[in-house]
PDB file of N, CA and C in Angstrom:
ATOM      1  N   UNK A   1       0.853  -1.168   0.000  1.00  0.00           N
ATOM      2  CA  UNK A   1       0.000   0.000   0.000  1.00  0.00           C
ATOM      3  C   UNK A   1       0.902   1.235   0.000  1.00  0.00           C
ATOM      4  N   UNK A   2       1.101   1.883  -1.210  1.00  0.00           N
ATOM      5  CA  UNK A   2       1.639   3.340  -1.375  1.00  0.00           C
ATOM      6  C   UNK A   2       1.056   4.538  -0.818  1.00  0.00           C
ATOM      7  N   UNK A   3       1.395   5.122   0.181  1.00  0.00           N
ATOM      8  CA  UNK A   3       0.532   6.210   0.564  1.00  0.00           C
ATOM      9  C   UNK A   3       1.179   7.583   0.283  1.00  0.00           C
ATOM     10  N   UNK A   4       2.418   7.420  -0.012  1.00  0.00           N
ATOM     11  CA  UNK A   4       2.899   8.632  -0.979  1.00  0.00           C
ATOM     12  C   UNK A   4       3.544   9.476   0.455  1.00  0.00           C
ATOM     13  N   UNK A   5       4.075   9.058   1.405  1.00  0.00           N
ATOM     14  CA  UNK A   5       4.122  10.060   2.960  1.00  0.00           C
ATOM     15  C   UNK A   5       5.292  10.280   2.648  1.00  0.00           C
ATOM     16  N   UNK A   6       5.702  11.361   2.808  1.00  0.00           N
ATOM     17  CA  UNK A   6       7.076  12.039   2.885  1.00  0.00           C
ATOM     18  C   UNK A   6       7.603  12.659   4.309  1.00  0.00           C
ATOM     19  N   UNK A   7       8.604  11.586   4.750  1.00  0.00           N
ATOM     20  CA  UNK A   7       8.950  11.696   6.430  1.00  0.00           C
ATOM     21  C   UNK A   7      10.633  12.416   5.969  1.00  0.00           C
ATOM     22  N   UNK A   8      10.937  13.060   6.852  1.00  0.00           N
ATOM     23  CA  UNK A   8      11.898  13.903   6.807  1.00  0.00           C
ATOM     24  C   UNK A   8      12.689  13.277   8.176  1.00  0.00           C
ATOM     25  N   UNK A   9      13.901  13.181   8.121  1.00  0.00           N
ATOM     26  CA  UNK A   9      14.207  12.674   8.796  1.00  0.00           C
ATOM     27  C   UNK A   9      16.097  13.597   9.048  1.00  0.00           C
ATOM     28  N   UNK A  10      16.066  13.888  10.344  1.00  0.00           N
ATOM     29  CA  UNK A  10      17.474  14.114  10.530  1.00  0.00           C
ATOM     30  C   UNK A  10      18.438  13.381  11.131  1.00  0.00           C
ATOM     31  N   UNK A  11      20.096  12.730  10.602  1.00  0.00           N
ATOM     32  CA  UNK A  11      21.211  11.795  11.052  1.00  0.00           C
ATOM     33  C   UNK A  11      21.761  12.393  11.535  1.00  0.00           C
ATOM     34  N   UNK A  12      21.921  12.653  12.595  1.00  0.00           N
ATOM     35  CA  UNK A  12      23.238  12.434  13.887  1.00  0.00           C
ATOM     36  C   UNK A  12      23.985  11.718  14.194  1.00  0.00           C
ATOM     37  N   UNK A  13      25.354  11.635  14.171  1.00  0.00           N
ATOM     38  CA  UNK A  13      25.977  10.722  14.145  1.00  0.00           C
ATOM     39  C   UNK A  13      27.750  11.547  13.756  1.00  0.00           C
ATOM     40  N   UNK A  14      28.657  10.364  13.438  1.00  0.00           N
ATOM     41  CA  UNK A  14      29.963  10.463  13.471  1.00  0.00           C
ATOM     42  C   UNK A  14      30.456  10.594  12.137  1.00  0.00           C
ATOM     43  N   UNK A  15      31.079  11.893  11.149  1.00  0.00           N
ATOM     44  CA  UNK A  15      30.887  11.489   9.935  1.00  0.00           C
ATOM     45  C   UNK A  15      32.167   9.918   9.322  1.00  0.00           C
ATOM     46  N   UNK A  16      31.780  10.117   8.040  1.00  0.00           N
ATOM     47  CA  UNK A  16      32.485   8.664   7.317  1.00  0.00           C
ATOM     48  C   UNK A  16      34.033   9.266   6.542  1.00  0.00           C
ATOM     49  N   UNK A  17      34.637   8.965   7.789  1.00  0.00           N
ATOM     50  CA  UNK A  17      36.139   9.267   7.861  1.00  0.00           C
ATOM     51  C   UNK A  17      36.950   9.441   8.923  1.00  0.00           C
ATOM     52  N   UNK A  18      38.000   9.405   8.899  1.00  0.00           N
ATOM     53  CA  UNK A  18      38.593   9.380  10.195  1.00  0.00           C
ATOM     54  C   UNK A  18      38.609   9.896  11.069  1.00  0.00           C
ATOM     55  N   UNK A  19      38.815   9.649  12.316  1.00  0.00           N
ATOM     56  CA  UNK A  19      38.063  10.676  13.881  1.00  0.00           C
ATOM     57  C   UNK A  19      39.218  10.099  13.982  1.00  0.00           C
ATOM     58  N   UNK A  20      40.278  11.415  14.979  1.00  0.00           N
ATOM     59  CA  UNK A  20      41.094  11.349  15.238  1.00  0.00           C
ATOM     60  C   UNK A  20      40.919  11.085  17.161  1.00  0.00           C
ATOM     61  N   UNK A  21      42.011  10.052  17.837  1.00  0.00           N
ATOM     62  CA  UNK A  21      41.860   9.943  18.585  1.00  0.00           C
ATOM     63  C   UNK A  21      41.770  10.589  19.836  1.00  0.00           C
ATOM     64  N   UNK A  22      41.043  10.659  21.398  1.00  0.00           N
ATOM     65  CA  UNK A  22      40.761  11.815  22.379  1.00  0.00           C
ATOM     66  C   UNK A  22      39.800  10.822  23.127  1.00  0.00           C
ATOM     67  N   UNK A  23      39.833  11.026  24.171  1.00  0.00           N
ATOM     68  CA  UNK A  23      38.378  10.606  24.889  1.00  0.00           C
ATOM     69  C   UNK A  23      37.335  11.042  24.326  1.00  0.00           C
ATOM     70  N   UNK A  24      35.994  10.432  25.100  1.00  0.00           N
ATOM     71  CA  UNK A  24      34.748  10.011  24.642  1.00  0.00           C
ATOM     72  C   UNK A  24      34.200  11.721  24.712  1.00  0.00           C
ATOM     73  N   UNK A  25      34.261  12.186  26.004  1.00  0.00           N
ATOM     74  CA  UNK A  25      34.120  13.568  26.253  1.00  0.00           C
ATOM     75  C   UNK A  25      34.441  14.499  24.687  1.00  0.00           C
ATOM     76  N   UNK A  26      35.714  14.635  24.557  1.00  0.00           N
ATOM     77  CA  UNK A  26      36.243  14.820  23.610  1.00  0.00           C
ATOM     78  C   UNK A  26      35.943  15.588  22.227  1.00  0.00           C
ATOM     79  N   UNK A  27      35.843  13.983  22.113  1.00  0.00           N
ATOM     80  CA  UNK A  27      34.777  13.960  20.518  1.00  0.00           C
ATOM     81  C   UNK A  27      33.606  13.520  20.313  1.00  0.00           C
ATOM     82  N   UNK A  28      32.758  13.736  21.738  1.00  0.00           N
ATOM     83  CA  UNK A  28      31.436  13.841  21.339  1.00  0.00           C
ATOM     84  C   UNK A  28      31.115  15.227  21.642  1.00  0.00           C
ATOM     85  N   UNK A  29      31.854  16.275  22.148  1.00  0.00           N
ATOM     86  CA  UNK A  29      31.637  17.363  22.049  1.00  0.00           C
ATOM     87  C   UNK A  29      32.174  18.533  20.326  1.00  0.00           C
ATOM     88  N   UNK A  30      33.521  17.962  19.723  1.00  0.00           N
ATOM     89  CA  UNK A  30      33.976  17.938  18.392  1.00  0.00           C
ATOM     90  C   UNK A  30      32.927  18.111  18.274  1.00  0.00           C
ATOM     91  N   UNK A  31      32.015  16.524  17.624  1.00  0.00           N
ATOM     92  CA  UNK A  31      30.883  16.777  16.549  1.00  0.00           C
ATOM     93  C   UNK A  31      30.145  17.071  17.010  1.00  0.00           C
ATOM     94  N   UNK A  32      29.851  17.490  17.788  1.00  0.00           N
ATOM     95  CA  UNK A  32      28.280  17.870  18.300  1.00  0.00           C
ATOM     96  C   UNK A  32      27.657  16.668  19.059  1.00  0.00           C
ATOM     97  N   UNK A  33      27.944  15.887  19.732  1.00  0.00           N
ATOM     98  CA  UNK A  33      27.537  14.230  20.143  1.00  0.00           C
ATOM     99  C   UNK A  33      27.173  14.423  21.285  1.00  0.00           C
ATOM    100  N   UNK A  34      27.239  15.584  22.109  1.00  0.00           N
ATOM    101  CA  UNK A  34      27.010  15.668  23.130  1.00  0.00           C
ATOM    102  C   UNK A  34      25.322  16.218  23.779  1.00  0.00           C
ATOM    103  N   UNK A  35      25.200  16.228  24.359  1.00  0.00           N
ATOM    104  CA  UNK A  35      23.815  16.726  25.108  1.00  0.00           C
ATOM    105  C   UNK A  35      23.739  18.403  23.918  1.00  0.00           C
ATOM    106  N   UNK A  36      24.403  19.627  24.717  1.00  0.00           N
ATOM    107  CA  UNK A  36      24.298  20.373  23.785  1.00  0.00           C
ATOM    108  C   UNK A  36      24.676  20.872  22.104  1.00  0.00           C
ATOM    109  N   UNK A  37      25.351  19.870  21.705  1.00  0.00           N
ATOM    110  CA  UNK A  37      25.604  19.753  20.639  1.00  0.00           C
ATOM    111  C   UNK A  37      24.272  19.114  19.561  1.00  0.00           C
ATOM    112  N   UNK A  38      24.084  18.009  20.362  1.00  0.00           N
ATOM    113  CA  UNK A  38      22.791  17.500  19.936  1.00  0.00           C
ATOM    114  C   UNK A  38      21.020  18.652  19.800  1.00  0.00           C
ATOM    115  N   UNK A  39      20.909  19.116  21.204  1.00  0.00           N
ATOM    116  CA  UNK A  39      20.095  20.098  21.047  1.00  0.00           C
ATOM    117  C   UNK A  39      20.289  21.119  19.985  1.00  0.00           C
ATOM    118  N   UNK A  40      21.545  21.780  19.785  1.00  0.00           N
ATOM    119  CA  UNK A  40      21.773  22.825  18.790  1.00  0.00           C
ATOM    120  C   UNK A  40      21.169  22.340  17.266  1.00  0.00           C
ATOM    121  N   UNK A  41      21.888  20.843  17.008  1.00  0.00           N
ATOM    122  CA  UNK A  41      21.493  20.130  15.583  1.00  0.00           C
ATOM    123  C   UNK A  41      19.746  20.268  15.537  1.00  0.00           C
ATOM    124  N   UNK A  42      19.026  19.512  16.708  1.00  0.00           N
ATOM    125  CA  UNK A  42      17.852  19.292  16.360  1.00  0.00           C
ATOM    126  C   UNK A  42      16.779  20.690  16.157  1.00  0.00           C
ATOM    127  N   UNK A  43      17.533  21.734  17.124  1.00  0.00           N
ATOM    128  CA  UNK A  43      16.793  23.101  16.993  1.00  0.00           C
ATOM    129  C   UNK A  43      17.428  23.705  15.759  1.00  0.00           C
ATOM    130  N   UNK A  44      18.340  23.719  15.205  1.00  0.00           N
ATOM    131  CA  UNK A  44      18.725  24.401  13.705  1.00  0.00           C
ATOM    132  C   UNK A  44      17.970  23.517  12.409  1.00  0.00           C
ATOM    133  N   UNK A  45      17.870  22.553  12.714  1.00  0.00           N
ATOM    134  CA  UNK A  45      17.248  21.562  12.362  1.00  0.00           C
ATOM    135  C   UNK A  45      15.819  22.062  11.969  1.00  0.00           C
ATOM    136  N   UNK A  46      15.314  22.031  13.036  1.00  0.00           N
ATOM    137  CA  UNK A  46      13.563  22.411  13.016  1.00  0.00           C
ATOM    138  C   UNK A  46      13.304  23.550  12.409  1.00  0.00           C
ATOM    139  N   UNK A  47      14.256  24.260  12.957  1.00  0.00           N
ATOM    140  CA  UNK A  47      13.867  25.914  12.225  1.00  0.00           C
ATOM    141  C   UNK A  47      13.942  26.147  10.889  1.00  0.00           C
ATOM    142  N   UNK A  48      15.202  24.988  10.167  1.00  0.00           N
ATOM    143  CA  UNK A  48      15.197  25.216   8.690  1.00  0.00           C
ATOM    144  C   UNK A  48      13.554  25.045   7.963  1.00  0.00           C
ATOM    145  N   UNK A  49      12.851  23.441   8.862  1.00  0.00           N
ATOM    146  CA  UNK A  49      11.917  22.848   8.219  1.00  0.00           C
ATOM    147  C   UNK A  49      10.839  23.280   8.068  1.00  0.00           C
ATOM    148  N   UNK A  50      10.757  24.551   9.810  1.00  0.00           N
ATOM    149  CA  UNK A  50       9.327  25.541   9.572  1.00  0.00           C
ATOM    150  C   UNK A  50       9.965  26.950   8.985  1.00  0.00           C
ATOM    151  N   UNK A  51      10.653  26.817   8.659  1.00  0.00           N
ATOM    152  CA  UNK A  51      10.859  28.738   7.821  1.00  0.00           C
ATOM    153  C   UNK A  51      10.552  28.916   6.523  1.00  0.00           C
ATOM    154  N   UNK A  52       9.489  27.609   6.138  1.00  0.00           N
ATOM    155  CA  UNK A  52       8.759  28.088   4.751  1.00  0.00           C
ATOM    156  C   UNK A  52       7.418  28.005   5.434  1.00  0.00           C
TER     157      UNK A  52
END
């Protein structure tokens, strides 16, 4: 059953290449992996999707 739904979806995560080594702290703060790093993604995030 095709219902034609278009889900939008945002990846978080580690990109595909080398992460150089540091504690966990570290480099989950680097990419954004962290508590506020994460909030920042999902709120820049949202705002792109409602600013039309």
């Amino acid at each position: 059953m095709n219902k034609n739904i278009l889900i939008i979806i945002l990846n978080i995560g580690l990109p595909d290449m080398f992460i150089p080594s540091g504690n966990k702290d570290e480099i989950c703060c680097e990419y954004k992996l962290d508590y506020y790093g994460i909030k920042e993604q999902i709120l820049t995030w949202l705002s792109t999707l409602f600013a039309y």
